[in-house]
Every structure is written in structure tokens, then in C-alpha cells.
PDB file of N, CA and C in Angstrom:
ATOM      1  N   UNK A   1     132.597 -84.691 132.083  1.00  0.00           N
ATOM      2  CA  UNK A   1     132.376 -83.451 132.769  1.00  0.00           C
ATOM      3  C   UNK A   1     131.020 -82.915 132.322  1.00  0.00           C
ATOM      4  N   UNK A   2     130.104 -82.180 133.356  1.00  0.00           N
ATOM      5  CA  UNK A   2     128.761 -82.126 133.068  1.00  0.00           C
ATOM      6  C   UNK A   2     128.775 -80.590 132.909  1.00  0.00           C
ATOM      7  N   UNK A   3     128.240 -80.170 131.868  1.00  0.00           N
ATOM      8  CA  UNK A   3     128.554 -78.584 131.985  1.00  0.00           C
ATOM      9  C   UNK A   3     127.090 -77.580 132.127  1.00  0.00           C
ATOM     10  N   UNK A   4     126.954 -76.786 133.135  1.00  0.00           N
ATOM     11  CA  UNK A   4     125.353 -75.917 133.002  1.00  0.00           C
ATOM     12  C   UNK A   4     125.470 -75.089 131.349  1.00  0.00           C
ATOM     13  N   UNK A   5     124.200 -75.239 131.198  1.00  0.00           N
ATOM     14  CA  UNK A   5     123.708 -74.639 129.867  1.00  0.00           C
ATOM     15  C   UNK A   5     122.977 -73.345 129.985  1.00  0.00           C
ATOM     16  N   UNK A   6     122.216 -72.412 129.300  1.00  0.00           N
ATOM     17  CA  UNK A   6     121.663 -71.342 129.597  1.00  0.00           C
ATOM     18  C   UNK A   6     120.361 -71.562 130.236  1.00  0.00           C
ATOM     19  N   UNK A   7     119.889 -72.723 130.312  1.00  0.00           N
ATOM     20  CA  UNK A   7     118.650 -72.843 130.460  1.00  0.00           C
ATOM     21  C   UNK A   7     118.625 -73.861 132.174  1.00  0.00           C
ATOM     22  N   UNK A   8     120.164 -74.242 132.523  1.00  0.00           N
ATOM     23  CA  UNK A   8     119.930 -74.830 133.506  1.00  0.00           C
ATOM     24  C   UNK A   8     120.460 -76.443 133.678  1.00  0.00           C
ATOM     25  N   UNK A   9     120.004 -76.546 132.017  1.00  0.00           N
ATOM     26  CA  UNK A   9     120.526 -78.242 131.762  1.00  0.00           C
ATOM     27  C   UNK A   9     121.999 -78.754 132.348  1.00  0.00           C
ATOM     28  N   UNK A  10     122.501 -79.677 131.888  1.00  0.00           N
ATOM     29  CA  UNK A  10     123.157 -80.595 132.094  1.00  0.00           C
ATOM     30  C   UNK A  10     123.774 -80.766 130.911  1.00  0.00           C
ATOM     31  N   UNK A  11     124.980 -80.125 130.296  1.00  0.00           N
ATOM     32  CA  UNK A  11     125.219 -80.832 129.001  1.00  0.00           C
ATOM     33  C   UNK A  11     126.503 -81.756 129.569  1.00  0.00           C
ATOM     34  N   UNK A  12     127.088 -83.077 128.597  1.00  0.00           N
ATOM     35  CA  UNK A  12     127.871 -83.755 128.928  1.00  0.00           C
ATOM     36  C   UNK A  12     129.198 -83.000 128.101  1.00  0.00           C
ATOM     37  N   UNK A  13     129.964 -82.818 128.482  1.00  0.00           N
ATOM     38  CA  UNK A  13     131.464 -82.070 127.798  1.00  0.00           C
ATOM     39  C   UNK A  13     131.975 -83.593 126.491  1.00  0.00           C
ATOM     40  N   UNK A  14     132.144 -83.550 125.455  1.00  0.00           N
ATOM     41  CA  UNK A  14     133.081 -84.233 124.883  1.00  0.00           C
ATOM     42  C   UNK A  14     134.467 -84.832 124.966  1.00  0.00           C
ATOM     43  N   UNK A  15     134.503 -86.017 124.967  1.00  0.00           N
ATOM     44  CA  UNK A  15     135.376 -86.184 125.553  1.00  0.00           C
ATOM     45  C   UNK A  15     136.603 -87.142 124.705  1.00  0.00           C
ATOM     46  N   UNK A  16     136.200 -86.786 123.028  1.00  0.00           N
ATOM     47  CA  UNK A  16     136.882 -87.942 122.264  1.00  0.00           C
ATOM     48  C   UNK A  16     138.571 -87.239 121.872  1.00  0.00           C
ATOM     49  N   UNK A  17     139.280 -88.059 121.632  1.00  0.00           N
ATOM     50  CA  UNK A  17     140.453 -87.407 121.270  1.00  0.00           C
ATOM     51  C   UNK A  17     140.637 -86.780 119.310  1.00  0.00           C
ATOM     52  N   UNK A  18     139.829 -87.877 119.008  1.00  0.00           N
ATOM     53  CA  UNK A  18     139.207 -87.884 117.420  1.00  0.00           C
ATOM     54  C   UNK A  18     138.162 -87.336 116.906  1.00  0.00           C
ATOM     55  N   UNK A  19     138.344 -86.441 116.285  1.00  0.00           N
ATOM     56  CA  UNK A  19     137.161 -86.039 115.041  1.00  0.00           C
ATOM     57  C   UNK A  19     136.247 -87.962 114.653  1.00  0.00           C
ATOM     58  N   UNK A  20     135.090 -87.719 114.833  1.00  0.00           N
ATOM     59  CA  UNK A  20     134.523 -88.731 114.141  1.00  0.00           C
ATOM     60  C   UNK A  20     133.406 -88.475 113.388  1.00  0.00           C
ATOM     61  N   UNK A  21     133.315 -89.121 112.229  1.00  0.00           N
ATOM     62  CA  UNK A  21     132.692 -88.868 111.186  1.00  0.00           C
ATOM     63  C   UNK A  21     131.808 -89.997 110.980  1.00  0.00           C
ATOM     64  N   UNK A  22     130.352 -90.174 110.579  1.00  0.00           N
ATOM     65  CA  UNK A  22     129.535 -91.094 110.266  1.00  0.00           C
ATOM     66  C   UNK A  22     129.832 -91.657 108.957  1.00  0.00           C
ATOM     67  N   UNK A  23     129.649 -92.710 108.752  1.00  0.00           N
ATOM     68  CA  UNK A  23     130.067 -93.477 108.000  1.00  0.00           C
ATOM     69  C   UNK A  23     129.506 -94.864 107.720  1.00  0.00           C
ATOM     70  N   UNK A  24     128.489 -95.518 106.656  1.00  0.00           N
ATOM     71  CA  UNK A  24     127.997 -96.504 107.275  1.00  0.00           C
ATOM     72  C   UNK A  24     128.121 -97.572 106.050  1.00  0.00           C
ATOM     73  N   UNK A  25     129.489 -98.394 106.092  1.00  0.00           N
ATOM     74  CA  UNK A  25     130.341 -98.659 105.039  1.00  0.00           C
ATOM     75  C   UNK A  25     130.227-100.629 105.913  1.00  0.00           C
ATOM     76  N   UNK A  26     130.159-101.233 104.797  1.00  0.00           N
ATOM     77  CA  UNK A  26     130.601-102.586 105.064  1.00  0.00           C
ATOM     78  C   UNK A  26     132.090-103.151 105.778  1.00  0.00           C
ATOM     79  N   UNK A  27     132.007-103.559 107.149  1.00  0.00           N
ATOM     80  CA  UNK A  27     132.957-104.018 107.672  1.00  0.00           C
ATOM     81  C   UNK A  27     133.471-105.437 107.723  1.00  0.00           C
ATOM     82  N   UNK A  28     134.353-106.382 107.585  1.00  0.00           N
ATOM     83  CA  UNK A  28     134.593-107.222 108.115  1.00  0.00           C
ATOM     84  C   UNK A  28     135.253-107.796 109.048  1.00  0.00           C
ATOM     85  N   UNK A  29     134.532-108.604 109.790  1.00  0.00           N
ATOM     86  CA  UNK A  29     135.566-109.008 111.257  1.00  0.00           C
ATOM     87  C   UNK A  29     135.831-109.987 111.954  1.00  0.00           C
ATOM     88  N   UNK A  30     136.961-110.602 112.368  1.00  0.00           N
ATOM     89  CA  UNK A  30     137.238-112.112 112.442  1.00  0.00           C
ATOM     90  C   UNK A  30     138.200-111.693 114.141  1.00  0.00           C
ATOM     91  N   UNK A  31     137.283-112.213 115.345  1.00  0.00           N
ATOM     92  CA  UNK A  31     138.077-112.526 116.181  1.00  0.00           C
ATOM     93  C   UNK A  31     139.204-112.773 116.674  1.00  0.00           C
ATOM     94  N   UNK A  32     140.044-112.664 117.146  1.00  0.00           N
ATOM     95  CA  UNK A  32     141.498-113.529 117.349  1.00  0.00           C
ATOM     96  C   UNK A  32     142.030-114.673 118.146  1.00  0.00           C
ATOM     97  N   UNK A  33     140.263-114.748 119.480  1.00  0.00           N
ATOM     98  CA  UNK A  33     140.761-115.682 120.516  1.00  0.00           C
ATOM     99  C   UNK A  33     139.758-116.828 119.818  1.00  0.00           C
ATOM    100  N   UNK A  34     138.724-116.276 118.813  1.00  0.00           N
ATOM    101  CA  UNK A  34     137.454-117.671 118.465  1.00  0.00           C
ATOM    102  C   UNK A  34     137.379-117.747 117.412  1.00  0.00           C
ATOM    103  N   UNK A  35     136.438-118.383 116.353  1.00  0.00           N
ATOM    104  CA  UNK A  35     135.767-118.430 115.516  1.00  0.00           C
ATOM    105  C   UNK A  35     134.760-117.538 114.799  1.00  0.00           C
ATOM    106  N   UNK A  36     134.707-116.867 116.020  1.00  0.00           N
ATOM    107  CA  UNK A  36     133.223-115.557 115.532  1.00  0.00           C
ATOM    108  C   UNK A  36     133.807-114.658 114.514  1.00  0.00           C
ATOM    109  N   UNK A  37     132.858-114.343 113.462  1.00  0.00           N
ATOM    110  CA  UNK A  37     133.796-113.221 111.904  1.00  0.00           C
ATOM    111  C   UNK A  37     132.583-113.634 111.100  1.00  0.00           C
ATOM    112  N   UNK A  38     132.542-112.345 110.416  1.00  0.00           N
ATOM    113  CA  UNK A  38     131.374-111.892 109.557  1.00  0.00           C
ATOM    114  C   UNK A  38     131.650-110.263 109.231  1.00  0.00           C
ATOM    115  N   UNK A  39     130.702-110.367 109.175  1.00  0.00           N
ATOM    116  CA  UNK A  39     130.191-108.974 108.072  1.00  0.00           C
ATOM    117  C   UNK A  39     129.415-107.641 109.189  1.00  0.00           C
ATOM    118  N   UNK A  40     129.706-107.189 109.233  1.00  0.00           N
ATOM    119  CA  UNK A  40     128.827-106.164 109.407  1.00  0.00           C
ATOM    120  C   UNK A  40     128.785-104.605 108.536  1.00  0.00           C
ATOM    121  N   UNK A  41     127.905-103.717 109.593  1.00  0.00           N
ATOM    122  CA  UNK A  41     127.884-102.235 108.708  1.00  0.00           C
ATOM    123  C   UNK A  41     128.522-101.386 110.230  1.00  0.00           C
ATOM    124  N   UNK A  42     129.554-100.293 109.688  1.00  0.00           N
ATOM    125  CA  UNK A  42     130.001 -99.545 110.689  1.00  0.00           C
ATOM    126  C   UNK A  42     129.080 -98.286 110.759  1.00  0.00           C
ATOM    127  N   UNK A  43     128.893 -97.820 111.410  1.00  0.00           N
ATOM    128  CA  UNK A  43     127.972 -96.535 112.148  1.00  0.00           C
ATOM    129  C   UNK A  43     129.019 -94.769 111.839  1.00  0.00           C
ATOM    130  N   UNK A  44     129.932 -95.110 112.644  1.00  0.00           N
ATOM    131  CA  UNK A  44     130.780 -93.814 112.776  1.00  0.00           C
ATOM    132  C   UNK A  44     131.989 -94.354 112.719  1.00  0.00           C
ATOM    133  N   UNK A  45     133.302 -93.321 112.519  1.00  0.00           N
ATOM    134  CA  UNK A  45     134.560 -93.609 112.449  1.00  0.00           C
ATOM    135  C   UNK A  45     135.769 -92.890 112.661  1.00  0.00           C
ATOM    136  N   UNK A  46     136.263 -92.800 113.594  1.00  0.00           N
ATOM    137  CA  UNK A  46     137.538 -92.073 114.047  1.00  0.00           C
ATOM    138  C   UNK A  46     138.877 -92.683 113.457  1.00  0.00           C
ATOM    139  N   UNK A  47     139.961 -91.906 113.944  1.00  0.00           N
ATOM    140  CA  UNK A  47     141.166 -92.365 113.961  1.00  0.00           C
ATOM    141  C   UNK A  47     141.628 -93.274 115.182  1.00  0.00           C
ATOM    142  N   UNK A  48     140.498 -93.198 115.991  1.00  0.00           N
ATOM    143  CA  UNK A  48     140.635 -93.880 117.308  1.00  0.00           C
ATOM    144  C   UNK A  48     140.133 -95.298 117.050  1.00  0.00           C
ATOM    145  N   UNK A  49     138.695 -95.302 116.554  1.00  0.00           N
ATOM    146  CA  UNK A  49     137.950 -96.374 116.962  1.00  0.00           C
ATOM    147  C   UNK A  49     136.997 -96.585 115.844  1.00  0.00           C
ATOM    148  N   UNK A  50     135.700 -97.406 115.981  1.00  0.00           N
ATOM    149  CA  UNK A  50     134.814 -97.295 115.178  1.00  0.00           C
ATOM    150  C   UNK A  50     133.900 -97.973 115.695  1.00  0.00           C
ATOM    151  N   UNK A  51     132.505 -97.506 115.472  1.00  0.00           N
ATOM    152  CA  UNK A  51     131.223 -97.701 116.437  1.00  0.00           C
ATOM    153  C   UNK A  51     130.914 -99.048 115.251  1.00  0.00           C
ATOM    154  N   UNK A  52     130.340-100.259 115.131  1.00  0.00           N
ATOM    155  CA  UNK A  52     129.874-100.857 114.572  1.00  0.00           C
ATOM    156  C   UNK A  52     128.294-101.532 115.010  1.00  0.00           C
ATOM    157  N   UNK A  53     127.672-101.474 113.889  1.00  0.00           N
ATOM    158  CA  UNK A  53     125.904-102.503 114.330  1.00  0.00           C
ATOM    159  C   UNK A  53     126.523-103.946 114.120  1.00  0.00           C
ATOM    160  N   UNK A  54     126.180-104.780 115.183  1.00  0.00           N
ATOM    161  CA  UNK A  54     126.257-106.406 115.051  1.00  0.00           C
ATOM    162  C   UNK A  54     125.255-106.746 115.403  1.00  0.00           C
ATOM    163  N   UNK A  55     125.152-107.870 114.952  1.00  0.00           N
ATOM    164  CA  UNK A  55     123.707-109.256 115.053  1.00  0.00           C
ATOM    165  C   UNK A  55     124.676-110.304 116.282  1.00  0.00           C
ATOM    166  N   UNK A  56     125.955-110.272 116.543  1.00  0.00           N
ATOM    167  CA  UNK A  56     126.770-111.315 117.442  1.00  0.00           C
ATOM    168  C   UNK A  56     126.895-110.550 118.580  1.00  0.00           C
ATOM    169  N   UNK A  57     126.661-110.670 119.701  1.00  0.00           N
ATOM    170  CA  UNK A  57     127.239-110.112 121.099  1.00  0.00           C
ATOM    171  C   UNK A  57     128.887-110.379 121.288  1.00  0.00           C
ATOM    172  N   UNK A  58     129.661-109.271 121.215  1.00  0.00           N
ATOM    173  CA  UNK A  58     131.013-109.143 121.506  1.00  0.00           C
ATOM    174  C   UNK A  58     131.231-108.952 123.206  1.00  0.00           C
ATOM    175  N   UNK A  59     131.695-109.694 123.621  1.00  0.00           N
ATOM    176  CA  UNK A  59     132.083-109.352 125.164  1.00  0.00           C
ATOM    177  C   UNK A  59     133.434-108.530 124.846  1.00  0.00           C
ATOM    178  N   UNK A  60     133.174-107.519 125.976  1.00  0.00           N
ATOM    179  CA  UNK A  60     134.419-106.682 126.474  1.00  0.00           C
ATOM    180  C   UNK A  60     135.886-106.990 126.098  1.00  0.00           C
ATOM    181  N   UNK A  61     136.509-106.238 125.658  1.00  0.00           N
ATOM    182  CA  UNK A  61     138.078-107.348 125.340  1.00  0.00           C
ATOM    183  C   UNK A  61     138.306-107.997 124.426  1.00  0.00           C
ATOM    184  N   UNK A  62     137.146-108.456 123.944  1.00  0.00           N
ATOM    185  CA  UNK A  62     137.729-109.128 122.440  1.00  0.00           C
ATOM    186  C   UNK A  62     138.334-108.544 121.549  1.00  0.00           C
ATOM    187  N   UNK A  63     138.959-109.354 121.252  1.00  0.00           N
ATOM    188  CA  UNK A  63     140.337-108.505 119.959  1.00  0.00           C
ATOM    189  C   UNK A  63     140.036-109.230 118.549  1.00  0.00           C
ATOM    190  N   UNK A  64     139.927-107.944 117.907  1.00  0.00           N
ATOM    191  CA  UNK A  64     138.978-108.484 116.535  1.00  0.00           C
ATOM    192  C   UNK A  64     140.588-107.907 115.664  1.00  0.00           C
ATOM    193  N   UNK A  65     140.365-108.764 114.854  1.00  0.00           N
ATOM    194  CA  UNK A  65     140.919-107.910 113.728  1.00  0.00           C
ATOM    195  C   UNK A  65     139.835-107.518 112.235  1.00  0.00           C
ATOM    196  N   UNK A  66     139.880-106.060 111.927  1.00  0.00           N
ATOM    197  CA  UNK A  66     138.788-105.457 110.981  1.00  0.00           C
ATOM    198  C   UNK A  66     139.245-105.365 109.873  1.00  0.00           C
ATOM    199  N   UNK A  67     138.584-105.133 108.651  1.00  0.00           N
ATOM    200  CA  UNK A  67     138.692-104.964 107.299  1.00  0.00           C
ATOM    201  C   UNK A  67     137.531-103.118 107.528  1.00  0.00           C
ATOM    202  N   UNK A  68     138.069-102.533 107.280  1.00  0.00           N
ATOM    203  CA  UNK A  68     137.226-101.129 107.184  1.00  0.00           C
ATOM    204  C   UNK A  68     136.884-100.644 105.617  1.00  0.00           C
ATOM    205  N   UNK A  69     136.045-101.232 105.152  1.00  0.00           N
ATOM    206  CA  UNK A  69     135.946-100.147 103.683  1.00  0.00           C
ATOM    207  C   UNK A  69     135.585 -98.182 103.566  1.00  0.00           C
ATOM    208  N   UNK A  70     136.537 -97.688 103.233  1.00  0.00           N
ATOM    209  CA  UNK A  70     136.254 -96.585 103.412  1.00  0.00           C
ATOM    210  C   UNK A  70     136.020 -96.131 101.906  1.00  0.00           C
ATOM    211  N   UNK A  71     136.146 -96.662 100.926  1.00  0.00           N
ATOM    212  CA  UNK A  71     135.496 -95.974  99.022  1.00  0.00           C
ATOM    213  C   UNK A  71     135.284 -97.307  98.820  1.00  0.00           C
ATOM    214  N   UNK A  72     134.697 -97.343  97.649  1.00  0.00           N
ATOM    215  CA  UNK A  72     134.948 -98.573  96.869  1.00  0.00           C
ATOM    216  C   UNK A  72     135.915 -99.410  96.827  1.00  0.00           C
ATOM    217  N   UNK A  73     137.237 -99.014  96.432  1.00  0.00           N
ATOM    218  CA  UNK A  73     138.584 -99.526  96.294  1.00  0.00           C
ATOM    219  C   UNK A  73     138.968 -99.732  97.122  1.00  0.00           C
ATOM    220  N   UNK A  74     138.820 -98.803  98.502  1.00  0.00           N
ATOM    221  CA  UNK A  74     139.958 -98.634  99.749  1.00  0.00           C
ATOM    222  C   UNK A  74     139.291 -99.606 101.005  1.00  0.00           C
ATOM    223  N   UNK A  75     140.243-100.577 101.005  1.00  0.00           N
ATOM    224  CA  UNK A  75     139.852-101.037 102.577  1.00  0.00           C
ATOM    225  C   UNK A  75     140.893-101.361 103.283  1.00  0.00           C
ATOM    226  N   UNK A  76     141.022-100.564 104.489  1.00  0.00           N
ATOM    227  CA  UNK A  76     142.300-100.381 105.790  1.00  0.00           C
ATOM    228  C   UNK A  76     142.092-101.704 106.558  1.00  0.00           C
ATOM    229  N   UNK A  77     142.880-102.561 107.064  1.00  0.00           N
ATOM    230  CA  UNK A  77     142.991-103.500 108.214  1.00  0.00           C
ATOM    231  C   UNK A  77     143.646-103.011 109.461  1.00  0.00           C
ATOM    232  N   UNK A  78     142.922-103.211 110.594  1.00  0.00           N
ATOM    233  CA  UNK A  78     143.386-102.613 111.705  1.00  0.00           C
ATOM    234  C   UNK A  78     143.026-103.504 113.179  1.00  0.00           C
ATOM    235  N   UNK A  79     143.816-103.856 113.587  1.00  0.00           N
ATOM    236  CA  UNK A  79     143.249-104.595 114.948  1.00  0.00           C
ATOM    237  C   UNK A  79     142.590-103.890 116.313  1.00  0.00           C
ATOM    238  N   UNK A  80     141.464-104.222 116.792  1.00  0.00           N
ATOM    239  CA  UNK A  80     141.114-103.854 117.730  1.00  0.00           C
ATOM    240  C   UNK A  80     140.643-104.050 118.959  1.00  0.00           C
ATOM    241  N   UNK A  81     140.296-104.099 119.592  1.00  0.00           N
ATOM    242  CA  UNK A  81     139.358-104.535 120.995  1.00  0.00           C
ATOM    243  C   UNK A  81     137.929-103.886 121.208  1.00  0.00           C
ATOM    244  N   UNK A  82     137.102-104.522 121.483  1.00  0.00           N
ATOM    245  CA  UNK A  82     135.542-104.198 121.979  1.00  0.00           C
ATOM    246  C   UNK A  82     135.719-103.619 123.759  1.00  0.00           C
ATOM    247  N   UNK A  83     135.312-102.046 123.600  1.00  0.00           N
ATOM    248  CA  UNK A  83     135.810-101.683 124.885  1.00  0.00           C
ATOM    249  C   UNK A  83     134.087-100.889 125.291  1.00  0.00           C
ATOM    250  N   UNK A  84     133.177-101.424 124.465  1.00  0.00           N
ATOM    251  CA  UNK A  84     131.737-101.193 124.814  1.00  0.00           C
ATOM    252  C   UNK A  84     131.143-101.772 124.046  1.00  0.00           C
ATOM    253  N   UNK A  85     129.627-102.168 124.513  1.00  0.00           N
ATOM    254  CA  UNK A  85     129.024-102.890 123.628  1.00  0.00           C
ATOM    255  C   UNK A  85     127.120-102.840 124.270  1.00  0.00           C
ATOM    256  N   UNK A  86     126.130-102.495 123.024  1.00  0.00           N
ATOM    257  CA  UNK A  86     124.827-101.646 124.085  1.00  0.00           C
ATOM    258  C   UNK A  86     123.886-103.060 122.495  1.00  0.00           C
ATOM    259  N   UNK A  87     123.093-103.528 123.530  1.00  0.00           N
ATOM    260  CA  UNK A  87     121.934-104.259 123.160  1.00  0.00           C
ATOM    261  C   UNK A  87     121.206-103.155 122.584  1.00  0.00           C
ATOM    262  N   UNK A  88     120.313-103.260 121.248  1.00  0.00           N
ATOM    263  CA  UNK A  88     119.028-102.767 120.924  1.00  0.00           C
ATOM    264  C   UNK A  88     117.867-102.659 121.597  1.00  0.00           C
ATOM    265  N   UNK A  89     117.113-102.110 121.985  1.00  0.00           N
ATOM    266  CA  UNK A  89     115.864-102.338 122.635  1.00  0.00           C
ATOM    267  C   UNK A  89     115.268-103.135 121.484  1.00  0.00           C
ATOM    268  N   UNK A  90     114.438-104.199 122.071  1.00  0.00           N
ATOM    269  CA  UNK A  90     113.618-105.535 121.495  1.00  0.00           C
ATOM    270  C   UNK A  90     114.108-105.810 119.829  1.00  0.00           C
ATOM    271  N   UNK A  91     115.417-105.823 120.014  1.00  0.00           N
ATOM    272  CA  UNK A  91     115.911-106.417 119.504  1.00  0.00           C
ATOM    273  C   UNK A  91     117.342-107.185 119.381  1.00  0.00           C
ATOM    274  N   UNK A  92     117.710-108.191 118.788  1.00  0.00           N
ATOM    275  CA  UNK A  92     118.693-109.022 119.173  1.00  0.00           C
ATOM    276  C   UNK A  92     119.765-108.604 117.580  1.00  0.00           C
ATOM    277  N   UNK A  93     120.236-107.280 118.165  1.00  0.00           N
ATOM    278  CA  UNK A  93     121.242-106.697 117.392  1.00  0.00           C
ATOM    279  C   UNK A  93     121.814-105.838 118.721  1.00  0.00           C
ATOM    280  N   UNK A  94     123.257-105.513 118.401  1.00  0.00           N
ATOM    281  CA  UNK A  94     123.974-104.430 119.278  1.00  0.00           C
ATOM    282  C   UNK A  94     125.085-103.893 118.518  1.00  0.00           C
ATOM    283  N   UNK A  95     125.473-102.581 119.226  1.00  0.00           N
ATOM    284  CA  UNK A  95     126.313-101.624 118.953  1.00  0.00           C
ATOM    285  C   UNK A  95     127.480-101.848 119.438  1.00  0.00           C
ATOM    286  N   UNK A  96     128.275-101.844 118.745  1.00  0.00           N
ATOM    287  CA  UNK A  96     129.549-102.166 119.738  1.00  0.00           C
ATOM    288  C   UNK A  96     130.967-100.788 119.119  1.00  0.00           C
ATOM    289  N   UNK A  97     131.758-100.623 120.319  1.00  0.00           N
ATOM    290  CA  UNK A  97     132.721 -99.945 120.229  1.00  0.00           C
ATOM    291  C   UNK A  97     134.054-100.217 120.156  1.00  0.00           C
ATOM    292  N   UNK A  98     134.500-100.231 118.821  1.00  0.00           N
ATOM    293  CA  UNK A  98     136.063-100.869 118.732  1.00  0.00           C
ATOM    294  C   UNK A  98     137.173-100.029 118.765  1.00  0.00           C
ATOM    295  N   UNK A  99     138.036-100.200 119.460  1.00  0.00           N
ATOM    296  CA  UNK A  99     139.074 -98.961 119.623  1.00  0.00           C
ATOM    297  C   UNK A  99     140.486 -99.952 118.791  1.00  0.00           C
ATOM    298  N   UNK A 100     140.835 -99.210 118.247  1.00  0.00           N
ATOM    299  CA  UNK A 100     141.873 -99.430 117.016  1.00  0.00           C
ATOM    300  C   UNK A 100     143.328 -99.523 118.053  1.00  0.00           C
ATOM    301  N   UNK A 101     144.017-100.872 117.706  1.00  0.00           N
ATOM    302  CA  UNK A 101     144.944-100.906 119.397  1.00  0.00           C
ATOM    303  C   UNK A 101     146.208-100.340 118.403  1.00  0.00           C
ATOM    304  N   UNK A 102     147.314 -99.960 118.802  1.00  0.00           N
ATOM    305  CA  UNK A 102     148.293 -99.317 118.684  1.00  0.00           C
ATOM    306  C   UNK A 102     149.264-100.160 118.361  1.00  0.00           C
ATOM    307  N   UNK A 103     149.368-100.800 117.157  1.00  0.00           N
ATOM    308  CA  UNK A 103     150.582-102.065 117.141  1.00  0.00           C
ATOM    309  C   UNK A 103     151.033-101.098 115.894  1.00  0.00           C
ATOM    310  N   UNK A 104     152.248-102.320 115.232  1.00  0.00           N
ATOM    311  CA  UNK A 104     153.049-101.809 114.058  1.00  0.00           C
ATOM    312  C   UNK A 104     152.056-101.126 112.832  1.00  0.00           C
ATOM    313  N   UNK A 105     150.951-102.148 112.452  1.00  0.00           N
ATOM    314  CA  UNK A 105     150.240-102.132 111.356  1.00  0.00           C
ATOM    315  C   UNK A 105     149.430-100.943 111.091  1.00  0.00           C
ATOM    316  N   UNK A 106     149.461-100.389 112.906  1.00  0.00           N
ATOM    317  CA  UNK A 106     148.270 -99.161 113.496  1.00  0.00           C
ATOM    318  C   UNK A 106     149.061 -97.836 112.632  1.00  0.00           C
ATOM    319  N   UNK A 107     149.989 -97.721 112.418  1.00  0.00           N
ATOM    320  CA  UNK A 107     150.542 -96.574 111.986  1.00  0.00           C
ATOM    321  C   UNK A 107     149.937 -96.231 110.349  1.00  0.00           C
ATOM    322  N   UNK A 108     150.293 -97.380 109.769  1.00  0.00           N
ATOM    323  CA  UNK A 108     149.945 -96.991 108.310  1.00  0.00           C
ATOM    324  C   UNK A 108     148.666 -96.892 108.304  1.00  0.00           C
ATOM    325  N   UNK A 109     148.034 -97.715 108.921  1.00  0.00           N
ATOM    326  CA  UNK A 109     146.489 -97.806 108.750  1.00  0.00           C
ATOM    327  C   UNK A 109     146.175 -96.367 108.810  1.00  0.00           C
ATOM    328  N   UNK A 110     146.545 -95.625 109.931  1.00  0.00           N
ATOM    329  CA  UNK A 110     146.607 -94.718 110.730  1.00  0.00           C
ATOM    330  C   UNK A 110     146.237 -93.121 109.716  1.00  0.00           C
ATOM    331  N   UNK A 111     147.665 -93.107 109.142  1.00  0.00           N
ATOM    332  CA  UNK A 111     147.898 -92.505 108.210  1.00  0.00           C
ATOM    333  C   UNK A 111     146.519 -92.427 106.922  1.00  0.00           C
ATOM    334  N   UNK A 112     146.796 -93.705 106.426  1.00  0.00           N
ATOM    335  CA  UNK A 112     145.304 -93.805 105.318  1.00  0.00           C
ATOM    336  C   UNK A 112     143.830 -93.342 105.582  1.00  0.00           C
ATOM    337  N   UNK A 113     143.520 -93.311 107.217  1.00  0.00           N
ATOM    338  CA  UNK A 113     142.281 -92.957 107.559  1.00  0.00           C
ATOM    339  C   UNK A 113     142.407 -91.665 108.112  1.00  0.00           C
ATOM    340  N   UNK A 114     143.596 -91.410 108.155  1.00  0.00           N
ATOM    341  CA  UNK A 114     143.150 -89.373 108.491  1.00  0.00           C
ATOM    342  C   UNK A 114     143.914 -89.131 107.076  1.00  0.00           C
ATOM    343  N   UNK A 115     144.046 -88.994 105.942  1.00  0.00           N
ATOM    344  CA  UNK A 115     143.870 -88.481 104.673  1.00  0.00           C
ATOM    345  C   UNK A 115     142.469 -88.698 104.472  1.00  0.00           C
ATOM    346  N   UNK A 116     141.798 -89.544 105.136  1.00  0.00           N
ATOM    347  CA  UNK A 116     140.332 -89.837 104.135  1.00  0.00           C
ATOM    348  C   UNK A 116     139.477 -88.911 105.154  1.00  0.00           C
ATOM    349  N   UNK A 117     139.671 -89.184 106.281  1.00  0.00           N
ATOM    350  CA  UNK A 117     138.876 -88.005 107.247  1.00  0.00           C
ATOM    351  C   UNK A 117     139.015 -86.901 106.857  1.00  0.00           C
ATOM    352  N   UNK A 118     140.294 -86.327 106.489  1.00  0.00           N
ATOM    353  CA  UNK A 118     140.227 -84.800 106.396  1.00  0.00           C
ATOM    354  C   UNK A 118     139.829 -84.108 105.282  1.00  0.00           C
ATOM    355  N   UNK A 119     139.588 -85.562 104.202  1.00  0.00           N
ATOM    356  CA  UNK A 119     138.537 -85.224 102.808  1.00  0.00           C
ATOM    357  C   UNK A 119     137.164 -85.440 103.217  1.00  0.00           C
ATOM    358  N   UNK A 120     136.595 -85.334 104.284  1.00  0.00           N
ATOM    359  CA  UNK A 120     135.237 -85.631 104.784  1.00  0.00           C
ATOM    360  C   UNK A 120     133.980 -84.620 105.003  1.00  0.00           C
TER     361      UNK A 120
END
């Protein structure tokens, strides 16, 4: 939803269901339909999802399963899907958007990352 501003603009309305918080913590991530899994660094982080930087192009749909470090000690596992994904300008890195899918495991995970959000 596009909303007028005082000046005339165009602002875009928000539209997340989650508080998200920046965060730029070592991830790990291993596909479920291939071989592709490595390392990356996450960007931002909801209870929903989590924005990650990759060096691998994720097509749409892929279902990753993640390792999220959120302290030193603490790292949540959570399965997800790539439901966006934006090339760098002149460069061969991209952003991708993982939305955290809703299975059994999603609950606890769930739980552990909004105690840590709401210490944020």
C-alpha cells in the first residue's frame, strides 16, 4: 500500500508480520533437493524469515535447511524456503530471502528467537 506523505511522496506502508532486527551473524546452509551448503553471513532477522548475503544463486523454492547463530553459544536450526532472491550490481554475490516454513521443529526454534529478539 502506497501512502501520500506531507510533501507529496509516495511512501510504501510496511508490510511484515515480524519485528526484524539486523543482525550480521554467521549462517550455515545445506539444501534439501542438492548438494549446494556453505557458509554464509545473515543481514537481518525476524521470527518470520531471514535476509541472507550469498556468493551461490538460490532459485525460488529451494528448501534449505539453516544453522542461525544468534551469540556465541546459541545456534537455532530452522528449515526454510528462498521466496526472493536480488543479484548485486557488478557483482556476483546476492541477497536472498528465507522464510522460516512452519513444521514441528519451527515451534521451538520459534520460541528461542523471540526471547532473543525481545532482548534486542
Amino acid at each position: 500500500m502506497n501512502i501520500p506523505t506531507d510533501a507529496g511522496e509516495m511512501e510504501t506502508a510496511e508490510k511484515r508480520r515480524y519485528r526484524r532486527i539486523e543482525l550480521r551473524q554467521p549462517i550455515q546452509f545445506q539444501s534439501q533437493s542438492s548438494p549446494l551448503g556453505g557458509g554464509s553471513l545473515s543481514c537481518d532477522l525476524s521470527e518470520g524469515g531471514v535476509r541472507v548475503d550469498m556468493f551461490d544463486f538460490l532459485p525460488l523454492g529451494t528448501e534449505l535447511t539453516l544453522q542461525v547463530r544468534l551469540a556465541p553459544e546459541k545456534i537455532v536450526e530452522y528449515v526454510g524456503r528462498v521466496v526472493w532472491a536480488r543479484k548485486y550490481p557488478f557483482a556476483d554475490r546476492y541477497q536472498v530471502g528465507v522464510e522460516f516454513s512452519e513444521d514441528k521443529s519451527f515451534l521451538a526454534a520459534k520460541r528461542q528467537l523471540h526471547g532473543f529478539l525481545e532482548v534486542q
